[in-house]
C-alpha atoms as a PDB file:
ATOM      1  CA  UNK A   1      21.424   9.683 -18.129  1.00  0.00           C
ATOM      2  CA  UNK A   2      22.972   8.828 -15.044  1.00  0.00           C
ATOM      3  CA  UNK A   3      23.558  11.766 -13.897  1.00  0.00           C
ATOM      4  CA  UNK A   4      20.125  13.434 -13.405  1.00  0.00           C
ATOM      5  CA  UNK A   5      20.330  14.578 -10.207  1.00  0.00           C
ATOM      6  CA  UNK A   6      17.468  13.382  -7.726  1.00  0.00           C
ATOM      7  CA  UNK A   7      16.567  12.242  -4.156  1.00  0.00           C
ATOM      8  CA  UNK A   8      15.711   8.761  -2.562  1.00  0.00           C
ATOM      9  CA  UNK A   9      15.077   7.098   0.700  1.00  0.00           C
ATOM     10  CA  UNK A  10      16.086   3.301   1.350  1.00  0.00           C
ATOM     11  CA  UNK A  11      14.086   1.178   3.512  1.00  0.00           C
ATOM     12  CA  UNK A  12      15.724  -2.096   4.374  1.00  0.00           C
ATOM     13  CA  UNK A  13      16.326  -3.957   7.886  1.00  0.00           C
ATOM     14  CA  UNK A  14      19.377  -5.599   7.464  1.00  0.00           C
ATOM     15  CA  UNK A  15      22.042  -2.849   7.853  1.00  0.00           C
ATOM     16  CA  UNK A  16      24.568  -4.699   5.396  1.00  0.00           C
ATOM     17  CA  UNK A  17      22.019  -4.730   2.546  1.00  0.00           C
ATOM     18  CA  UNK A  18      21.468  -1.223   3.203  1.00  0.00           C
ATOM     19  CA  UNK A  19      25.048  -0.174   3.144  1.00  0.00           C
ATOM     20  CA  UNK A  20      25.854  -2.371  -0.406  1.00  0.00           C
ATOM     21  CA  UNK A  21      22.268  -1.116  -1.992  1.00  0.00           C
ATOM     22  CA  UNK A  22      23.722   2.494  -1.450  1.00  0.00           C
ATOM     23  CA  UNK A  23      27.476   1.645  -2.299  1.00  0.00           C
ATOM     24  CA  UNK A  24      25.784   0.212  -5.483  1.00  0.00           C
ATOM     25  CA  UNK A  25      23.353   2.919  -6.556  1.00  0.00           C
ATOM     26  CA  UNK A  26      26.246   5.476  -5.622  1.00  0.00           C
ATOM     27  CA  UNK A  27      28.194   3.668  -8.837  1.00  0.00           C
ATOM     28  CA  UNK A  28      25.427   2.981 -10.774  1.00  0.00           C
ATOM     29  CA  UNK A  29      23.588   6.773 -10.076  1.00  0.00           C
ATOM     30  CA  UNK A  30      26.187   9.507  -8.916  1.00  0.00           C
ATOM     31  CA  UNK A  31      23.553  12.050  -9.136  1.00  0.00           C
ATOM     32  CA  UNK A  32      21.277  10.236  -6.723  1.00  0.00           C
ATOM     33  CA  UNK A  33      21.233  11.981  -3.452  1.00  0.00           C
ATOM     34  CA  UNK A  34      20.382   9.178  -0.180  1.00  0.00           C
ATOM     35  CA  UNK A  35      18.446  11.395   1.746  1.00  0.00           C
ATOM     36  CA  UNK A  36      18.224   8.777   4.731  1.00  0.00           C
ATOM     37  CA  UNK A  37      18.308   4.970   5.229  1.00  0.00           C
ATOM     38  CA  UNK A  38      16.049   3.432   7.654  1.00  0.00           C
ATOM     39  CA  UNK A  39      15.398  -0.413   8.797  1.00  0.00           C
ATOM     40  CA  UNK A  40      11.525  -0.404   9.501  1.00  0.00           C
ATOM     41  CA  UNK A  41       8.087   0.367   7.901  1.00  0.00           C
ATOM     42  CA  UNK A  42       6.956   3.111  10.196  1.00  0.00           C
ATOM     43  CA  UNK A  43       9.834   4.940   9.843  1.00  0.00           C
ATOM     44  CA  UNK A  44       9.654   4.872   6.307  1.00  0.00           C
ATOM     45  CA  UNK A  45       6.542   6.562   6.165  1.00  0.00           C
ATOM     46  CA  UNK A  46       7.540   9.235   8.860  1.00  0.00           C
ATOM     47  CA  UNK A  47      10.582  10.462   6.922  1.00  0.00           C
ATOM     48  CA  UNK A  48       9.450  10.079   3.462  1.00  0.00           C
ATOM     49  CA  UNK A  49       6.647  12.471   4.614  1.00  0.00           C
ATOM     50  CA  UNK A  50       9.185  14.680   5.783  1.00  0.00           C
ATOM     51  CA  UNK A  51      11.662  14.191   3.034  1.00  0.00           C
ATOM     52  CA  UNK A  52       9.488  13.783   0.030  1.00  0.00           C
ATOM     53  CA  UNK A  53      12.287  12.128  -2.140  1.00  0.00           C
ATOM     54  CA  UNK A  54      11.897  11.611  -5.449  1.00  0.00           C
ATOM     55  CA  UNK A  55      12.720   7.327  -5.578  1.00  0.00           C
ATOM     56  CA  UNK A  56      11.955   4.777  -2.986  1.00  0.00           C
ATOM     57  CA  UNK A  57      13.860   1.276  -2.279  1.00  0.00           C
ATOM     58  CA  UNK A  58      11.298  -0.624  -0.148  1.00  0.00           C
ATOM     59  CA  UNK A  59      12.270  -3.579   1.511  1.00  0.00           C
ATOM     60  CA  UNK A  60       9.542  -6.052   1.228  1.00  0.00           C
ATOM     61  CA  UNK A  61       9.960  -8.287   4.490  1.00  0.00           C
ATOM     62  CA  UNK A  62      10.737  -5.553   7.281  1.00  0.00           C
ATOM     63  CA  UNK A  63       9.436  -5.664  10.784  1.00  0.00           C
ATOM     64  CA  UNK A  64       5.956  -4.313  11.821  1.00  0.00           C
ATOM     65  CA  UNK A  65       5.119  -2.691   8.277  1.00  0.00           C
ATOM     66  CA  UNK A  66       6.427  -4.290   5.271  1.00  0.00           C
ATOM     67  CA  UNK A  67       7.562  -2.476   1.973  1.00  0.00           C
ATOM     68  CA  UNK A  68       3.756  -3.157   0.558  1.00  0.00           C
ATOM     69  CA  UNK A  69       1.882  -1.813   3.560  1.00  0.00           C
ATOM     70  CA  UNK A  70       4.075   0.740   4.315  1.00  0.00           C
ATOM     71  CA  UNK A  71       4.102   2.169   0.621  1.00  0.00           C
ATOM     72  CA  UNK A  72       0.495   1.626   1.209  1.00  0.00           C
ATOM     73  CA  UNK A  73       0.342   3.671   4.255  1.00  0.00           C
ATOM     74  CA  UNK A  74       2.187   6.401   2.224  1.00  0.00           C
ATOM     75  CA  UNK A  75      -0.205   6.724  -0.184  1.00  0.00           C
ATOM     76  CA  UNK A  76      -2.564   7.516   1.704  1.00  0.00           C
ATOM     77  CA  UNK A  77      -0.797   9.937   3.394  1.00  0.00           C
ATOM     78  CA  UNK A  78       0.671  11.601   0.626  1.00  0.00           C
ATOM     79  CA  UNK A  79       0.580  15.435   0.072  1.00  0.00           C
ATOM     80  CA  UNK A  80      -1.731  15.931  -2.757  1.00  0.00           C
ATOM     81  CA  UNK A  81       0.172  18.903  -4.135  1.00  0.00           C
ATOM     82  CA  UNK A  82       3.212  16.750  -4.460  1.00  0.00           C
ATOM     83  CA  UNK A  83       4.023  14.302  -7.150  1.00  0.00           C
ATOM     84  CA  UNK A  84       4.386  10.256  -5.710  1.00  0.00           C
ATOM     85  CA  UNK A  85       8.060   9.180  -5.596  1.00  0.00           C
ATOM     86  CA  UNK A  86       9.140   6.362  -8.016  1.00  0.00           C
ATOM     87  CA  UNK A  87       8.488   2.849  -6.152  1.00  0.00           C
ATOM     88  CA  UNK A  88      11.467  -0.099  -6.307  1.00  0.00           C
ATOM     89  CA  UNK A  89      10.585  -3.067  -4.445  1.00  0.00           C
ATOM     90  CA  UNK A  90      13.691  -5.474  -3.183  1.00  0.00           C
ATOM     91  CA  UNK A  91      13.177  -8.883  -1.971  1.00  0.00           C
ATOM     92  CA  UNK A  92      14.694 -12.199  -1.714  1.00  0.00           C
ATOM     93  CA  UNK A  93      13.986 -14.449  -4.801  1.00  0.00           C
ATOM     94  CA  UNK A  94      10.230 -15.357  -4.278  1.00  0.00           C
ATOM     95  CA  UNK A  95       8.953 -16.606  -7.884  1.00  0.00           C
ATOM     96  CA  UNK A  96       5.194 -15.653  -7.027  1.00  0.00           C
ATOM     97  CA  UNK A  97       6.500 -11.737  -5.774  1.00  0.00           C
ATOM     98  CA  UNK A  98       8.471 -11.743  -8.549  1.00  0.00           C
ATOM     99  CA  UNK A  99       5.691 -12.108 -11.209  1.00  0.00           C
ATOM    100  CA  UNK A 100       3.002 -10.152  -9.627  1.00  0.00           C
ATOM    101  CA  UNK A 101       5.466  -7.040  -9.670  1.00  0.00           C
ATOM    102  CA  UNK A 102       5.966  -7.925 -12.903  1.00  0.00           C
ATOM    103  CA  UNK A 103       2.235  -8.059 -13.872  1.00  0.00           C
ATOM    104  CA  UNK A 104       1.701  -5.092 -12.225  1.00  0.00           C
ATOM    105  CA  UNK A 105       4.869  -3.309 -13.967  1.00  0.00           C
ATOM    106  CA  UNK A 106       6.670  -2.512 -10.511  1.00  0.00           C
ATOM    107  CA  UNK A 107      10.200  -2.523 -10.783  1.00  0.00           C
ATOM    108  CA  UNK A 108      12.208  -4.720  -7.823  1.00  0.00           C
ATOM    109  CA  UNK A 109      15.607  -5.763  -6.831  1.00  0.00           C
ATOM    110  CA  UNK A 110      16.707  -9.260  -6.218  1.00  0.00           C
ATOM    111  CA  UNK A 111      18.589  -9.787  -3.477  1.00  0.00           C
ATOM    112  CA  UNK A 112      21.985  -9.287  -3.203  1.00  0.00           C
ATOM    113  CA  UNK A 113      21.393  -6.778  -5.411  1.00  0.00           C
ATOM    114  CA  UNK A 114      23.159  -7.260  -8.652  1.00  0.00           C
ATOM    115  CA  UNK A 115      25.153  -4.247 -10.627  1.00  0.00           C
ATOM    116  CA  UNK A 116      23.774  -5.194 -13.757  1.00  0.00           C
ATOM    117  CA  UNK A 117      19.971  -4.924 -12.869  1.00  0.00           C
ATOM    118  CA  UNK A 118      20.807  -2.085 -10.632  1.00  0.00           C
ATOM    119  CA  UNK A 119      21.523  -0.292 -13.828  1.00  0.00           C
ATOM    120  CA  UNK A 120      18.391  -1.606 -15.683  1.00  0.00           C
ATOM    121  CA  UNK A 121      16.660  -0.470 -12.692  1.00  0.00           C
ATOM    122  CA  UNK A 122      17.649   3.451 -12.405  1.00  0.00           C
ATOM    123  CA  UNK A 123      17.241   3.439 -16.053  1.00  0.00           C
ATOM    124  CA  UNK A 124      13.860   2.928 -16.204  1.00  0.00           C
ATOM    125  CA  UNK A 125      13.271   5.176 -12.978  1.00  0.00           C
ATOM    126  CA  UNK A 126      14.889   7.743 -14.253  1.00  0.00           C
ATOM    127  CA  UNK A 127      12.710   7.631 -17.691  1.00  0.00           C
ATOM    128  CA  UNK A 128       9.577   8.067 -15.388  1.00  0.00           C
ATOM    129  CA  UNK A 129      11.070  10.834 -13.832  1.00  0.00           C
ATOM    130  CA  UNK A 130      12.090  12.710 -17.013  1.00  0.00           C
ATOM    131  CA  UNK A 131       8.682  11.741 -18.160  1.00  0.00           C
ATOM    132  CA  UNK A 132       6.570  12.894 -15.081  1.00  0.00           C
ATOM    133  CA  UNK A 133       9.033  16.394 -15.791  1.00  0.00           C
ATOM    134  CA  UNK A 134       8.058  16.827 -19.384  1.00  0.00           C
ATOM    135  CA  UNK A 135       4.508  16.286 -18.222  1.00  0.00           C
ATOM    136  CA  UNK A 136       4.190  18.896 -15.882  1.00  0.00           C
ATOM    137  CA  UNK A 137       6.019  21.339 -17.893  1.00  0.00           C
ATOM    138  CA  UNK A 138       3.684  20.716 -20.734  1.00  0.00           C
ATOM    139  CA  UNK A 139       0.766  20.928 -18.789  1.00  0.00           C
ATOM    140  CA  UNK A 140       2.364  24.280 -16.861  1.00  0.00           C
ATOM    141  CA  UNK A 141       1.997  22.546 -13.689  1.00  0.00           C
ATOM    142  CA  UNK A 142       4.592  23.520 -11.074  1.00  0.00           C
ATOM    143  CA  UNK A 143       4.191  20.922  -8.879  1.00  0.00           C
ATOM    144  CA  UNK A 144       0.674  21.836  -7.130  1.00  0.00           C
ATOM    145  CA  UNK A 145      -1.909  19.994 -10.162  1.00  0.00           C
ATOM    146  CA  UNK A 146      -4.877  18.681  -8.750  1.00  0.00           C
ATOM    147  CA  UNK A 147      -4.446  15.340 -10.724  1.00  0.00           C
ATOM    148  CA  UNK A 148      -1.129  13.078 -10.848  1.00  0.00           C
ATOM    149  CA  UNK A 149      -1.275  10.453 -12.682  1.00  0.00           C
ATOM    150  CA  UNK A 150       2.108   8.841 -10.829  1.00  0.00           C
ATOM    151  CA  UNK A 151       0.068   8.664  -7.771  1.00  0.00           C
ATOM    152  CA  UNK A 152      -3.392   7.399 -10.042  1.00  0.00           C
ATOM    153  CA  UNK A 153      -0.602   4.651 -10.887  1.00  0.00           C
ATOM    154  CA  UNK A 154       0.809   3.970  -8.025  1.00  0.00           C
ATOM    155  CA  UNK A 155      -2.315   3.697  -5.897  1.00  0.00           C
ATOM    156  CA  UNK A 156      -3.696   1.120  -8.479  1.00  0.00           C
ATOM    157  CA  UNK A 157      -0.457  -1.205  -8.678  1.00  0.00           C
ATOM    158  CA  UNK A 158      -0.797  -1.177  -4.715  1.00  0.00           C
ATOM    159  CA  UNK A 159      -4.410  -2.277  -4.837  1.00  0.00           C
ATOM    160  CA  UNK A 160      -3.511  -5.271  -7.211  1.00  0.00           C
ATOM    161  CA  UNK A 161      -0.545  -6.574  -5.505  1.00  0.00           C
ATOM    162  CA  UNK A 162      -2.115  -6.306  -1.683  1.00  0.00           C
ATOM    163  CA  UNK A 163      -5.444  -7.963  -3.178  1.00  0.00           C
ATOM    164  CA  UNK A 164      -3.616 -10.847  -5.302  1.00  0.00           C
ATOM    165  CA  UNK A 165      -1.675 -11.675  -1.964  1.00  0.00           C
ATOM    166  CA  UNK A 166       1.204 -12.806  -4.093  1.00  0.00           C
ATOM    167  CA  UNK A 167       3.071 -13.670  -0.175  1.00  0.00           C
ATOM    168  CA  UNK A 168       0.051 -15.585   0.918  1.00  0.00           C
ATOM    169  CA  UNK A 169      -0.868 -18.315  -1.408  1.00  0.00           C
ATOM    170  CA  UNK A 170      -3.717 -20.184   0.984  1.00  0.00           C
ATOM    171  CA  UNK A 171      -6.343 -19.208  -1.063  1.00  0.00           C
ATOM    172  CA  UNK A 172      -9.554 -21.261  -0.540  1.00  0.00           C
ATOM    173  CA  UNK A 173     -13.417 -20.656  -0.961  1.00  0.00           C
ATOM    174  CA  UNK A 174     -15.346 -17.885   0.435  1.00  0.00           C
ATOM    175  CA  UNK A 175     -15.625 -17.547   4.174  1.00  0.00           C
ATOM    176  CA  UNK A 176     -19.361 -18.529   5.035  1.00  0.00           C
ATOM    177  CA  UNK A 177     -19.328 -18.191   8.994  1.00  0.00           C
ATOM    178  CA  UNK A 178     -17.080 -16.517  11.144  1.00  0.00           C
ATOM    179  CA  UNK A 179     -16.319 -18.697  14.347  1.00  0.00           C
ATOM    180  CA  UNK A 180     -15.615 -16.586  17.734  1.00  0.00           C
ATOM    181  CA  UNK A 181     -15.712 -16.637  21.134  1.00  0.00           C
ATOM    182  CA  UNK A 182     -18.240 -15.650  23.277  1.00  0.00           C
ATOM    183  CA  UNK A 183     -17.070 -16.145  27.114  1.00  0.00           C
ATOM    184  CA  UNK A 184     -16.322 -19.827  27.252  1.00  0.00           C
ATOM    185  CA  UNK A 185     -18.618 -20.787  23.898  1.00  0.00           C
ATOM    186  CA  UNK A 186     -17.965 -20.799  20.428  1.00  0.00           C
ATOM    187  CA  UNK A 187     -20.296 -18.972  17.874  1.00  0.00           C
ATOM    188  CA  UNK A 188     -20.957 -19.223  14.099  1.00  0.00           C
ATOM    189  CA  UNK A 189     -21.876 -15.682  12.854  1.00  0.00           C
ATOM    190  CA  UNK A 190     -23.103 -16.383   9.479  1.00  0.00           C
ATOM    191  CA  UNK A 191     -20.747 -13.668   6.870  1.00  0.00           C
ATOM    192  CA  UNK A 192     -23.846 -11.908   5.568  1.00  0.00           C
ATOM    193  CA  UNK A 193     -24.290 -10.817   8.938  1.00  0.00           C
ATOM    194  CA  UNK A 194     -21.123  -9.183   9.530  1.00  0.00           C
ATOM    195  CA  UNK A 195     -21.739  -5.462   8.451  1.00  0.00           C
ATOM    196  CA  UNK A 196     -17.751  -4.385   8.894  1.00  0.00           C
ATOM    197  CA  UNK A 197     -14.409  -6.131   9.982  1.00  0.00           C
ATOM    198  CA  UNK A 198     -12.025  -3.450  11.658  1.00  0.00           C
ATOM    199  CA  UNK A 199      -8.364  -4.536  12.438  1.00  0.00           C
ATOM    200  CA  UNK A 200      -7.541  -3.900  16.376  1.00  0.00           C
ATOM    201  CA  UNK A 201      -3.329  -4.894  17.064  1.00  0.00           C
ATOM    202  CA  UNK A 202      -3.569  -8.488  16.739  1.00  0.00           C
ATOM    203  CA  UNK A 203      -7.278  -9.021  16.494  1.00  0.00           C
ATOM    204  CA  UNK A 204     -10.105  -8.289  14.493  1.00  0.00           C
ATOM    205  CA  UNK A 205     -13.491  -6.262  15.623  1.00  0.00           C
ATOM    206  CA  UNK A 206     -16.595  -8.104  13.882  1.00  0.00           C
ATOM    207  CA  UNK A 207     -19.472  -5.618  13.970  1.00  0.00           C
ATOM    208  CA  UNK A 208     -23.477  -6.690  12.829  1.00  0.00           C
ATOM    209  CA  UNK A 209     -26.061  -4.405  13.428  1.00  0.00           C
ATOM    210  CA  UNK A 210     -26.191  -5.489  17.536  1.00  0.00           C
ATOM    211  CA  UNK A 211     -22.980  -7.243  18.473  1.00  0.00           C
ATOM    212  CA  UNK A 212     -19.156  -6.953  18.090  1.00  0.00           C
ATOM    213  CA  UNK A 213     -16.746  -9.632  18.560  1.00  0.00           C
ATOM    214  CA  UNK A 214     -12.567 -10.398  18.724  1.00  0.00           C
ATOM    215  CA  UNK A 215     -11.267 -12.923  16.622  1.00  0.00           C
ATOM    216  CA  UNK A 216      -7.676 -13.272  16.728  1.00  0.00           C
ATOM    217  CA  UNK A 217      -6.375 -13.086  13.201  1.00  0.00           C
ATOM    218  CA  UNK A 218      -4.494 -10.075  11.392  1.00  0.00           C
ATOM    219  CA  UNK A 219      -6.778  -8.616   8.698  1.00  0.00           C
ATOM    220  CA  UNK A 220      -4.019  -9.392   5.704  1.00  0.00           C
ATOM    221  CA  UNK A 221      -5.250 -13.450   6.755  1.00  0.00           C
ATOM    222  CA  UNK A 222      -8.914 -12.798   6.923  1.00  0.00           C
ATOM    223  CA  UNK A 223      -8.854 -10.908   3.622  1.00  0.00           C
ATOM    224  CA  UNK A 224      -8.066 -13.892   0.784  1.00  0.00           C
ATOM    225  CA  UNK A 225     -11.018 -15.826   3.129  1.00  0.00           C
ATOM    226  CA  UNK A 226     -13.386 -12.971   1.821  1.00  0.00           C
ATOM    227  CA  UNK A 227     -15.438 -12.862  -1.398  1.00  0.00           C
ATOM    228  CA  UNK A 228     -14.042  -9.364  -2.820  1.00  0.00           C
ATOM    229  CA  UNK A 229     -18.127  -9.167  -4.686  1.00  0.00           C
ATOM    230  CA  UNK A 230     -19.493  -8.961  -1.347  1.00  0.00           C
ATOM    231  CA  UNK A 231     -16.882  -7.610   0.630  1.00  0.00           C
ATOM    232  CA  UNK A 232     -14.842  -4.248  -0.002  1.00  0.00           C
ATOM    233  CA  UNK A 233     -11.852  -2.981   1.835  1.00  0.00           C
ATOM    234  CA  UNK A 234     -12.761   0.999   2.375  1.00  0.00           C
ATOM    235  CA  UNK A 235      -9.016   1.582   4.242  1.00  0.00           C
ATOM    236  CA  UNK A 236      -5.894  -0.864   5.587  1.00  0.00           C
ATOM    237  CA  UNK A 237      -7.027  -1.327   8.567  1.00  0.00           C
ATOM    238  CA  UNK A 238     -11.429  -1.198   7.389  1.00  0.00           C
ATOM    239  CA  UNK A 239     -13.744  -3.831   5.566  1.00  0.00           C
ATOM    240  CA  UNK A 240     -17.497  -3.215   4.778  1.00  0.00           C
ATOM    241  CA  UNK A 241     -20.258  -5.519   3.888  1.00  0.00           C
ATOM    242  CA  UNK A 242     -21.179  -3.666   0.470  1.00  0.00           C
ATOM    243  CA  UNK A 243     -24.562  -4.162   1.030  1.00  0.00           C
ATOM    244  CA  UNK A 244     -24.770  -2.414   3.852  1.00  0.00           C
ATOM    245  CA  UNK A 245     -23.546   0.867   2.685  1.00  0.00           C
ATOM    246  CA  UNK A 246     -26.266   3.284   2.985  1.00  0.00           C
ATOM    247  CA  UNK A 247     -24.501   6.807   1.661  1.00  0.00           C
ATOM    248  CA  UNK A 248     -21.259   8.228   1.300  1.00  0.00           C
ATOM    249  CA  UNK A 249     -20.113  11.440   2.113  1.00  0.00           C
ATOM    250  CA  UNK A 250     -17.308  13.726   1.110  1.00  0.00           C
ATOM    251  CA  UNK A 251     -16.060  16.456   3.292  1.00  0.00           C
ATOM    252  CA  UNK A 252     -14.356  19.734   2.408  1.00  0.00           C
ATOM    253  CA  UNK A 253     -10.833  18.582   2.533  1.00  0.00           C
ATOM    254  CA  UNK A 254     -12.190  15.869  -0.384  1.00  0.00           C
ATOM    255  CA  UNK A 255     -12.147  13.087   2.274  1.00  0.00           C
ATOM    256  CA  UNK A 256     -14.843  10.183   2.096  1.00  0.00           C
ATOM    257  CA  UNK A 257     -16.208   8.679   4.638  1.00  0.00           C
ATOM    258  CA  UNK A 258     -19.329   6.258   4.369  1.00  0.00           C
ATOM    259  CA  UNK A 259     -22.473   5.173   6.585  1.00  0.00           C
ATOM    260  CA  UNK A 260     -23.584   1.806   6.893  1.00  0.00           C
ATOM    261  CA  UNK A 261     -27.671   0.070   7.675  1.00  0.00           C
ATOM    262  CA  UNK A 262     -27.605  -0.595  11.403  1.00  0.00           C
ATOM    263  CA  UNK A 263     -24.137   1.648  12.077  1.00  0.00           C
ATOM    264  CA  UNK A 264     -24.324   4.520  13.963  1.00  0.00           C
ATOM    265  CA  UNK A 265     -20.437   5.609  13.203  1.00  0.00           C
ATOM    266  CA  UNK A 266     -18.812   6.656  10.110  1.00  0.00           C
ATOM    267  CA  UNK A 267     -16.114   5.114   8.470  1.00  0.00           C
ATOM    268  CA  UNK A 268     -13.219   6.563   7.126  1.00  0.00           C
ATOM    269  CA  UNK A 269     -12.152   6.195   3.200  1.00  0.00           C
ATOM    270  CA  UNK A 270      -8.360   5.974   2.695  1.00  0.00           C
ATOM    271  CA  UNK A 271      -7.040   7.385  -0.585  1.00  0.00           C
ATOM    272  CA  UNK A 272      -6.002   4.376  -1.930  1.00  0.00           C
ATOM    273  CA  UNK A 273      -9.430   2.460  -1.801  1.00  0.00           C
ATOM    274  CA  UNK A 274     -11.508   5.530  -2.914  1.00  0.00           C
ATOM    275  CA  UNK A 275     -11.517   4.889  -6.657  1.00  0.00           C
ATOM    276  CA  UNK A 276     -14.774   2.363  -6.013  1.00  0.00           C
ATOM    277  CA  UNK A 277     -16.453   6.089  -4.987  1.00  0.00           C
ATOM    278  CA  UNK A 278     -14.606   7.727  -8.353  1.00  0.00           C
ATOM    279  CA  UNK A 279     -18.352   8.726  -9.390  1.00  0.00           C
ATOM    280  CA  UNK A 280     -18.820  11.132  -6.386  1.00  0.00           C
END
């Protein structure tokens, strides 16, 4: 089986690792073609849009985007015509990574990568892409079906590992009150007040119905602090008071967007968090 010819991009920002993950999966996968290598998150996304391989070797830890956000990003971004490349997470040993890949049945590498998982590794990728093959030519797609159930996959293993947090293990209780600045002063905003949380660089824009504050805190922190009942993330960078959604729309392109009570604007609804709108 090793040589089924296919495509794959590697993502990793040490240029060592790089060079012996490809030296390896050369060995272990002759018919694997590297279409590029590249040592960030945002570039990941840019050329696997323009690439479309078939496999992708995400490096967890890289800087700006790492391998979860930036597969994340991808998703969302996705053609819908075209069928969502095979994800491989590597990382450093990290016990709690470890088993929530596991539980989520996403296949990683350990680094260094070892020849003897490698293998176990493009075996099992390669079975999902003979599989996803024999599915589409059983169904007579030809590549342009309106449903893929790789992408229904991978969009819900995403979901589950960026909501457990498995790199983040502060979890505590429920936010009650956000604390933030107001010119010199400190003020408690009581959560139920807070209609949307929108990520801005390094800060965070708190919208109610009549004010909107910075906090300085990256979303991925103020998440876990959140109760998920009360509180849904709509897109990466987007999180609503549920309560407060008054309708949702959907344009003609299929995207969703959604109103809130006291909100003049519309917010967006990225791919990957649109399955709490499945009814629509």
């Amino acid at each position: 089986m090793s040589q089924i010819p296919a495509t794959a991009l590697i993502a990793e920002d040490e240029p060592l690792l790089a060079a012996a993950l490809q030296a390896e999966l050369a060995r272990a996968w002759p018919g694997l073609r590297i279409l590029a290598s590249v040592g960030d998150g945002a570039s990941a996304v840019t050329q696997a849009l323009a690439l479309r391989p078939e496999v992708l070797f995400f490096d967890i830890r890289m800087p700006g985007l790492g391998g979860l956000e930036a597969a994340a990003e991808l998703a969302d971004e996705w053609p819908a015509n075209v069928a969502f490349p095979a994800l491989v997470f590597v990382t450093a040993y990290d016990q709690y990574a470890v088993q929530a890949f596991e539980a989520q049945a996403v296949d990683y590498l350990l680094k260094p990568v070892q020849p003897v998982r490698l293998q176990k590794t493009v075996a099992k990728v390669q079975l999902a892409l003979a599989a996803r093959a024999q599915a589409a030519m059983n169904s007579g797609a030809t590549g342009s079906a309106a449903w893929d159930p790789a992408m229904d996959q991978a969009l819900n293993q995403l979901r589950h590992l960026l909501a457990a947090g498995p790199f983040d293990k502060t979890q505590g209780r429920p936010l009650k009150l956000i604390q933030v600045s107001v010119g010199s002063s400190i003020s408690m905003v009581p959560i139920d007040e807070v209609l949307y949380f929108e990520a801005a660089d390094k800060y965070i824009r708190v919208l109610t119905a009549s004010h909107e504050y910075l906090i300085r805190l990256p979303l991925k922190e103020l998440l876990p602090q959140l109760d998920p009942q009360l509180f849904w993330q709509i897109h990466r960078g987007t999180v609503v008071q549920a309560q407060a959604i008054a309708s949702v729309q959907r344009d003609e392109a299929g995207k969703l967007s959604l109103s809130l009570h006291g909100r003049p604007e519309k917010l967006a609804v990225s791919r990957l968090y649109s399955q709490q709108f499945r009814a629509m």
